[in-house]
Protein backbone atom coordinates (compact mmCIF):
# COMPACT_ATOMS: atom_id res chain seq x y z
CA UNK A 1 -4.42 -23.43 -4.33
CA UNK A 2 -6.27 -20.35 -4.86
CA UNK A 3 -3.75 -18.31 -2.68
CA UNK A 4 -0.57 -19.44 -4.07
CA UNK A 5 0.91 -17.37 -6.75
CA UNK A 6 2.67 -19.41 -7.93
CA UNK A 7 -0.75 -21.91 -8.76
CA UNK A 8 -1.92 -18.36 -9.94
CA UNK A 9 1.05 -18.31 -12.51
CA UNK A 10 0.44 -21.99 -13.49
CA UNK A 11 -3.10 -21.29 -14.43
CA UNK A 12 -2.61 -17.96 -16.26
CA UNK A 13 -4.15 -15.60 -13.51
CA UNK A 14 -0.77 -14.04 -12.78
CA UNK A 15 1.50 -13.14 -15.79
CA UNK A 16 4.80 -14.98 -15.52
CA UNK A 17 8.04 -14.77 -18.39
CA UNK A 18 8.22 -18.32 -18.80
CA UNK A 19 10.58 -19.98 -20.33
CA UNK A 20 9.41 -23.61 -20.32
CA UNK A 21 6.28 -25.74 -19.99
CA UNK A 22 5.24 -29.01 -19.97
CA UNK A 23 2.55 -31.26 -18.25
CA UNK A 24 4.40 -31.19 -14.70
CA UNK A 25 6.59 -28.29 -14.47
CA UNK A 26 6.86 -24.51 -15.72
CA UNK A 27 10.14 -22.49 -15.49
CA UNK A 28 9.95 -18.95 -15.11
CA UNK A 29 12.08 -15.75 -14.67
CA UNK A 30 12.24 -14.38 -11.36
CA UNK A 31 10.27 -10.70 -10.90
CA UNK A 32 13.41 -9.60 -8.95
CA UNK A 33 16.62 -11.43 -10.45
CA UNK A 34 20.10 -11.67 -8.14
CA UNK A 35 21.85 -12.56 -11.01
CA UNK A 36 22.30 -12.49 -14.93
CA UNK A 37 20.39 -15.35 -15.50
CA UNK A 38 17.98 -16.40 -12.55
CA UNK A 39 14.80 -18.49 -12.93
CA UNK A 40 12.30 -20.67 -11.01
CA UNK A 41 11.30 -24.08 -12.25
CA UNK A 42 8.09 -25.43 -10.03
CA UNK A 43 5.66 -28.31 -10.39
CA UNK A 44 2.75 -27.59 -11.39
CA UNK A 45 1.27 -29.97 -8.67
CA UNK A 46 0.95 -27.80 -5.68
CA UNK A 47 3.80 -29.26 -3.19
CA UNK A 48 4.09 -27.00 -0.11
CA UNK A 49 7.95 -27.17 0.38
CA UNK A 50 10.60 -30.22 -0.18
CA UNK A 51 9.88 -31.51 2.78
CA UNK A 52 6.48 -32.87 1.79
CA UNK A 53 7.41 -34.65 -0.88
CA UNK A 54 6.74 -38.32 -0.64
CA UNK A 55 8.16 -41.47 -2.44
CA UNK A 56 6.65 -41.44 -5.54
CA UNK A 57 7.52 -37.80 -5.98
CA UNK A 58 11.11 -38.90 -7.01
CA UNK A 59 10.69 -39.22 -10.97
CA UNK A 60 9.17 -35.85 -10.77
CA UNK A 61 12.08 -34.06 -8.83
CA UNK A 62 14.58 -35.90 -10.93
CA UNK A 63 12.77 -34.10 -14.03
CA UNK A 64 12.69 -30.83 -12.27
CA UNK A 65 16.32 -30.94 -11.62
CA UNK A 66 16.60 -32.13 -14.66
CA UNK A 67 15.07 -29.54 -16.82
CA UNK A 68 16.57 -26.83 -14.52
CA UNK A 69 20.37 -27.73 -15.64
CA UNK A 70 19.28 -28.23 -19.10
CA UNK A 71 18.02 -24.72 -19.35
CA UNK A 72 20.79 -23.24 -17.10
CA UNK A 73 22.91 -24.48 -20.12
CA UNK A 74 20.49 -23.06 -23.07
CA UNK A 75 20.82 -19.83 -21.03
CA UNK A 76 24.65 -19.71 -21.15
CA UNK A 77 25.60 -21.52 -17.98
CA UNK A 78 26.90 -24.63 -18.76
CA UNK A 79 30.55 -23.63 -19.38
CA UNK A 80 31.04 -21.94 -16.17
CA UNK A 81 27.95 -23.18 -13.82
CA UNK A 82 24.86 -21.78 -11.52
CA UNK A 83 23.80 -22.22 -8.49
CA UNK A 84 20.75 -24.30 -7.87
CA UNK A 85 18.42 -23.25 -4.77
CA UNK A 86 15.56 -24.80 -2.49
CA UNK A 87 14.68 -23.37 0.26
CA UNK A 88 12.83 -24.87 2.57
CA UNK A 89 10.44 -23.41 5.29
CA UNK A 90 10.88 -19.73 7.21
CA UNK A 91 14.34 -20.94 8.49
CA UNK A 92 15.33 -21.90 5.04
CA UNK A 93 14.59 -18.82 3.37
CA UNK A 94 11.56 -20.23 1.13
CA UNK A 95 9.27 -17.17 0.89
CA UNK A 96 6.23 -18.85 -1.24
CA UNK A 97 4.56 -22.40 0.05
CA UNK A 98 5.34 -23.63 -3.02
CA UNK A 99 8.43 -25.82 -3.97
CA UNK A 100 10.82 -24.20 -6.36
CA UNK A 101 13.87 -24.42 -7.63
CA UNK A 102 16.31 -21.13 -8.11
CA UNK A 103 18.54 -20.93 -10.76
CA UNK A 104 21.48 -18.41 -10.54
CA UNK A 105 24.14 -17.73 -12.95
CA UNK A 106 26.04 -15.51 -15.01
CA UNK A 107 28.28 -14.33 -12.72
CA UNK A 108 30.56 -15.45 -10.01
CA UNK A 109 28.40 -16.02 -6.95
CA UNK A 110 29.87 -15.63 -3.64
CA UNK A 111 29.13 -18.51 -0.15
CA UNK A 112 27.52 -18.30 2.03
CA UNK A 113 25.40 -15.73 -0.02
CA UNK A 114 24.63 -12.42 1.83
């Protein structure tokens, strides 16, 4: 989608500090980190929000969550954790119609965040 920035970022239009790439899904640093370590990881596949995803989106979700713990550990959270964020529509916080994961970590995080 041509107004998405985060399709912008998956086809080079936008720079992004990625940190991982692979036919489905690109993880990226966030422009305005809340923590130590905080990333995105997306699909490449434009999916609005989580709440669009159908059946046979499950093996790609599993590999998004997948790949976002795996680099939350290569970053230096796997001893003492991160938190790991969707938000989902205006009531949920999610600020770009794309789906995304956050990862936070690197410091004790406090709930329900401010």
């Amino acid at each position: 989608m041509s107004d998405c920035i985060f399709c912008r970022i998956i086809a080079g239009e936008i720079p992004g500090k990625k940190i991982y790439e692979d036919d489905e899904l690109l993880a990226f640093h966030d422009v305005t980190p809340q923590a130590p370590v905080h990333f995105l990881v997306i699909p490449k596949r434009h999916i609005k929000n989580i709440m669009e995803l159908e059946s046979g989106d499950s093996s790609l979700i599993g590999r998004l969550l997948y790949r976002a713990q795996a680099l939350a550990a290569e970053l230096g959270c796997g001893e003492k954790g991160a938190r790991f964020v969707i938000n989902c529509k205006s009531d949920g916080g999610q600020t770009v119609d794309h789906l995304h994961c956050h990862v936070l970590g690197g410091r004790p995080l406090d709930w329900p965040p401010g």
